[in-house]
N, C-alpha and C. Protein backbone atom coordinates (compact mmCIF):
# COMPACT_ATOMS: atom_id res chain seq x y z
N UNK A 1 0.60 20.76 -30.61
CA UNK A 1 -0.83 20.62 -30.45
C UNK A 1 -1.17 19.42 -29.57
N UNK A 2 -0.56 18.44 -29.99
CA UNK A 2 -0.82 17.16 -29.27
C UNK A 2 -0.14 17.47 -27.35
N UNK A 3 0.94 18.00 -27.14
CA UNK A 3 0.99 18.36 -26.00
C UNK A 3 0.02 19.34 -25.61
N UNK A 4 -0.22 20.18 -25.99
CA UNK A 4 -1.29 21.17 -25.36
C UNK A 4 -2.68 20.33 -24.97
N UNK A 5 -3.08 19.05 -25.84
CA UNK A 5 -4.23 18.80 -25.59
C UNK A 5 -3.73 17.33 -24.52
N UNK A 6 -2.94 17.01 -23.75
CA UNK A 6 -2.46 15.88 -22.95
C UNK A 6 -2.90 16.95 -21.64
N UNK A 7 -1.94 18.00 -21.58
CA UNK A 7 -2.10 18.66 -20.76
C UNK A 7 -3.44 19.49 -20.29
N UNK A 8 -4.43 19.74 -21.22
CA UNK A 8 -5.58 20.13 -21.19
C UNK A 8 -6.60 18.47 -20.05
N UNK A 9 -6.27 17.50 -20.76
CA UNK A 9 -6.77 16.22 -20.48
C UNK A 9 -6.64 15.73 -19.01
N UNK A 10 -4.82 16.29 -18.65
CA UNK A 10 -4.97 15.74 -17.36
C UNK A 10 -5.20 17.17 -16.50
N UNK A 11 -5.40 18.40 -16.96
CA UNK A 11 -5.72 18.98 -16.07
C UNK A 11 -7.12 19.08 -15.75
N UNK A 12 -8.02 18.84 -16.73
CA UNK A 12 -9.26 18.21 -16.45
C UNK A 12 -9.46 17.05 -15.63
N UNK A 13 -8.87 16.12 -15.69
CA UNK A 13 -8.59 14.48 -14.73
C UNK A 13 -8.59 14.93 -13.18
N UNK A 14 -7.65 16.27 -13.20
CA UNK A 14 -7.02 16.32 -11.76
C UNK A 14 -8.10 17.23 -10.91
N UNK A 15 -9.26 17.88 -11.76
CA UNK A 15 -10.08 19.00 -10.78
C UNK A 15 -10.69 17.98 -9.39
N UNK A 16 -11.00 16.76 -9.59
CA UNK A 16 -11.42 16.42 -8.67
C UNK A 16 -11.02 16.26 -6.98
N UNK A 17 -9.29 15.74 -7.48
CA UNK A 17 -8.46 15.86 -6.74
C UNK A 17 -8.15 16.75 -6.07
N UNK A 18 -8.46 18.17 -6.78
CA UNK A 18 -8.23 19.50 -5.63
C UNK A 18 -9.51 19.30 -4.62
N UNK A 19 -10.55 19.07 -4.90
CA UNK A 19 -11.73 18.73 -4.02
C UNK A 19 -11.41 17.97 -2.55
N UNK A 20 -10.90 17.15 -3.08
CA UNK A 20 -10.34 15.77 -2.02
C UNK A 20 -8.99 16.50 -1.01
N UNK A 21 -8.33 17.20 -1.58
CA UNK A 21 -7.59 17.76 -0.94
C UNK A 21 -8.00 19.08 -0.06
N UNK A 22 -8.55 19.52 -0.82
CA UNK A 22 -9.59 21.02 -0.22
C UNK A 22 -10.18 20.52 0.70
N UNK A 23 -11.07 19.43 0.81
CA UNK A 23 -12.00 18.69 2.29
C UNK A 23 -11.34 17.53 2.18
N UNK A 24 -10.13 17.23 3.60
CA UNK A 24 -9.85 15.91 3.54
C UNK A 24 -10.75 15.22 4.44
N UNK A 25 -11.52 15.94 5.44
CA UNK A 25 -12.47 15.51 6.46
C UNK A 25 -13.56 15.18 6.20
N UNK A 26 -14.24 15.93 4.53
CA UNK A 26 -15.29 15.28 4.08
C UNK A 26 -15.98 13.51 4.58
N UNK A 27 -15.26 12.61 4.37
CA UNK A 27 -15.16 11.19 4.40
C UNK A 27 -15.37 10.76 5.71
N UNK A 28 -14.48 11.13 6.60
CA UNK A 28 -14.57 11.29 7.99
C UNK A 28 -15.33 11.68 8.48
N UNK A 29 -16.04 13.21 8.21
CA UNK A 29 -17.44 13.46 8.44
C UNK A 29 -18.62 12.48 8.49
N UNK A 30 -18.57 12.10 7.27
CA UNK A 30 -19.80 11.22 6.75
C UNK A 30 -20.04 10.15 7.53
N UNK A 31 -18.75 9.67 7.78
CA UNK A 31 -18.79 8.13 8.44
C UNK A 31 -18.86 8.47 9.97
N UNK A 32 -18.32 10.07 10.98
CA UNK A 32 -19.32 9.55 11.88
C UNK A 32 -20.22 10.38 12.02
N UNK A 33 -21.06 10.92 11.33
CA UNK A 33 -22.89 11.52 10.74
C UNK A 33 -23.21 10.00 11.00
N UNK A 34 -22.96 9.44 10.44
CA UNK A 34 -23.98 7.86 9.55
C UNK A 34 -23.77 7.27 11.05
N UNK A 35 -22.91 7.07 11.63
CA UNK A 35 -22.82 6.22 12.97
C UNK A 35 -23.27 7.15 14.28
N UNK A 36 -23.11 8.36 14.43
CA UNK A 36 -23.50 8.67 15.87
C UNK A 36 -24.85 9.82 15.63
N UNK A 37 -25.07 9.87 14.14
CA UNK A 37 -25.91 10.92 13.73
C UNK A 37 -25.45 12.08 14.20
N UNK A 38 -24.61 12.63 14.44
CA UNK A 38 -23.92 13.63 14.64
C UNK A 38 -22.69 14.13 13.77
N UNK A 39 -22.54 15.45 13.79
CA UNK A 39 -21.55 15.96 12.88
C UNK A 39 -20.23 16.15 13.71
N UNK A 40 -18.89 15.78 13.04
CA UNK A 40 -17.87 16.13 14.39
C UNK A 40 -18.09 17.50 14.80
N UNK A 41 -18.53 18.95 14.23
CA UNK A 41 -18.90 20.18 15.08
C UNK A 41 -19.88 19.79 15.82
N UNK A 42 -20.82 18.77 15.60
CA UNK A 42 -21.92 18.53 16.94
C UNK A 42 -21.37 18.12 18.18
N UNK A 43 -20.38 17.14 17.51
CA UNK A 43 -19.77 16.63 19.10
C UNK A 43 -18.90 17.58 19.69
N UNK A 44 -18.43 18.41 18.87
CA UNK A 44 -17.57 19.92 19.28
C UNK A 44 -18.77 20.95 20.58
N UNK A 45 -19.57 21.18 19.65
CA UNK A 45 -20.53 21.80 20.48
C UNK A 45 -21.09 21.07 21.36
N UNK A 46 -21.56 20.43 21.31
CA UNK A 46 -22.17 19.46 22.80
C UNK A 46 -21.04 19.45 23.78
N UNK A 47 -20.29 19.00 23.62
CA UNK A 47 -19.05 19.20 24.66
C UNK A 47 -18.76 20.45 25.27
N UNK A 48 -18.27 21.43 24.64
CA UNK A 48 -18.49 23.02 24.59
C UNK A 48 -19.54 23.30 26.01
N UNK A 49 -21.05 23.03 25.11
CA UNK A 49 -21.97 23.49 25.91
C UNK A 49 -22.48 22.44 26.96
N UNK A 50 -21.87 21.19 26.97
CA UNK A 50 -21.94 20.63 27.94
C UNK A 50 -24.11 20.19 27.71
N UNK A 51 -24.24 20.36 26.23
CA UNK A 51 -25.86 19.84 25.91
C UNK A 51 -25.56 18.94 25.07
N UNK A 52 -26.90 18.28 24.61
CA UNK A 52 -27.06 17.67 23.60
C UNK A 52 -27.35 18.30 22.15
N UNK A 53 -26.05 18.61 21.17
CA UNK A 53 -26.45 19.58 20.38
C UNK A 53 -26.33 18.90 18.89
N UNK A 54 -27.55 19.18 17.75
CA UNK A 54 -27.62 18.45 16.35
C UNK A 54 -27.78 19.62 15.83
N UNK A 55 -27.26 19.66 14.90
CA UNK A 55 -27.47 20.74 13.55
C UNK A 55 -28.66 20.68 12.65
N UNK A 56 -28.88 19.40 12.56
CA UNK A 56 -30.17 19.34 11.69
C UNK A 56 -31.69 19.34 12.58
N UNK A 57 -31.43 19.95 13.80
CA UNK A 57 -32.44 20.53 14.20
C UNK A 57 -33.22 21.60 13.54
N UNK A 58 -32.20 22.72 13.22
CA UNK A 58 -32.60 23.37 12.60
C UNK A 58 -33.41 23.45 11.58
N UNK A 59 -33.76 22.12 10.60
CA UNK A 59 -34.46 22.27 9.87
C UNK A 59 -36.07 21.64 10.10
N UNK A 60 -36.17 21.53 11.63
CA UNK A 60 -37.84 21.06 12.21
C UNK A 60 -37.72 22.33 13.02
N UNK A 61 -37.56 23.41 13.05
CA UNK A 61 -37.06 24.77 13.63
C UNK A 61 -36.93 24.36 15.07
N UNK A 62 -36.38 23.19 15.26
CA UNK A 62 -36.13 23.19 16.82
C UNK A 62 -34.87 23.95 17.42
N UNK A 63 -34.49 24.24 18.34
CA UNK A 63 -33.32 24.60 18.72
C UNK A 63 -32.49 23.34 18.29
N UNK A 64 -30.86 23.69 18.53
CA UNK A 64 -29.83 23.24 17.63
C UNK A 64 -29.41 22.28 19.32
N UNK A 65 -29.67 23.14 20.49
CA UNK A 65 -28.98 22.73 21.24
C UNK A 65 -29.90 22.28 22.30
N UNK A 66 -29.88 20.92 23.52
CA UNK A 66 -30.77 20.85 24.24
C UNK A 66 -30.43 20.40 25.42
N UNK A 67 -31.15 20.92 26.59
CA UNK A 67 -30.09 19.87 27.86
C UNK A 67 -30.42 18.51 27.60
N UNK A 68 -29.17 17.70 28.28
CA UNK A 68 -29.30 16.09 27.74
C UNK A 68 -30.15 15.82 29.12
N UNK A 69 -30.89 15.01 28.42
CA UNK A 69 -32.25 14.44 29.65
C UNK A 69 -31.37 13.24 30.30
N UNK A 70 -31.19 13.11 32.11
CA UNK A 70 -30.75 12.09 32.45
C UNK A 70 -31.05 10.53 31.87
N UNK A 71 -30.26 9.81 32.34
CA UNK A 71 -30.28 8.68 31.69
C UNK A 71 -31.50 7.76 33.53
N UNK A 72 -32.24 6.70 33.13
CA UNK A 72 -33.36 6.55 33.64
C UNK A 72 -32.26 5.41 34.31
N UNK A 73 -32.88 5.44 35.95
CA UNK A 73 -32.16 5.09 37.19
C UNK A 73 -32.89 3.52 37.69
N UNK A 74 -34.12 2.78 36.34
CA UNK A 74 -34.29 1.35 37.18
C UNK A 74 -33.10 0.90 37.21
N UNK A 75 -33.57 0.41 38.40
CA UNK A 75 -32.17 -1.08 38.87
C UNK A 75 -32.68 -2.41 37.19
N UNK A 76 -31.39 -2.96 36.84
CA UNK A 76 -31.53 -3.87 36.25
C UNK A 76 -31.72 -5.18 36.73
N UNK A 77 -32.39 -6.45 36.42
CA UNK A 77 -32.75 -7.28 37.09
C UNK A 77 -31.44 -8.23 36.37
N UNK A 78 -30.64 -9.19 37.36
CA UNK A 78 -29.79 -9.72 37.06
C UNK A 78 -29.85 -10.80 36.57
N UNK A 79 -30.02 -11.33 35.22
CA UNK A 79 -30.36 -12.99 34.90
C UNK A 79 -28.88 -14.04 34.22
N UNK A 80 -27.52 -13.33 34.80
CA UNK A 80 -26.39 -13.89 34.75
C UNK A 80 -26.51 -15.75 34.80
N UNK A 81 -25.84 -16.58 34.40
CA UNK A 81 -26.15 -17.93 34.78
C UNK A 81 -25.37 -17.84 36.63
N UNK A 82 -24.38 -17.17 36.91
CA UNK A 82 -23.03 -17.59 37.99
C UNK A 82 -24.06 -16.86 39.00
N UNK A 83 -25.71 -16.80 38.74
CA UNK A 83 -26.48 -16.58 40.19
C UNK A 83 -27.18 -17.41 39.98
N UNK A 84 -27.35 -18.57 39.35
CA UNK A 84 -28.64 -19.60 39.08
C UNK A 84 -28.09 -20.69 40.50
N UNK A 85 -29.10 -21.48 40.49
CA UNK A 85 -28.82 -22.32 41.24
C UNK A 85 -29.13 -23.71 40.78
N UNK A 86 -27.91 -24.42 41.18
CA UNK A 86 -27.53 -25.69 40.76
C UNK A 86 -28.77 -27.14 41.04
């Protein structure tokens, strides 16, 4: 009896562990969601389609995928010290 219920105990202990093993990318996911706001299939697809593509578009019913708007061409003004004058 006492073995049957050890074994009941840790096979209860261990369900979590199949989880962790079942999604080892879970974790990895999360951490870069939280940093690039993107899912690694976002950065899969954006690449792919060569757009800017988020998944959670979908839920402001925007499209998922969008062309990436160029990046804006002012000249920067240079305030380095090694152009000041002495």
């Amino acid at each position: 009896m006492l073995r049957a219920l050890i074994i009941l105990a840790v096979s209860i202990g261990l369900t979590g562990c199949a989880f962790v093993a079942q999604y080892p990318l879970t974790s990895l996911s999360t951490g870069v969601w939280g940093t690039t706001g993107k899912t690694p299939t976002d950065h899969a697809l954006s690449n792919v389609t060569n757009s800017d593509c988020v998944s959670t578009r979908l839920v402001g019913e925007n499209e998922v995928c969008q062309p990436i708007k160029p990046k804006d061409a002012t000249p920067v003004e240079d305030r380095s010290l090694r152009n000041s004058k002495k």
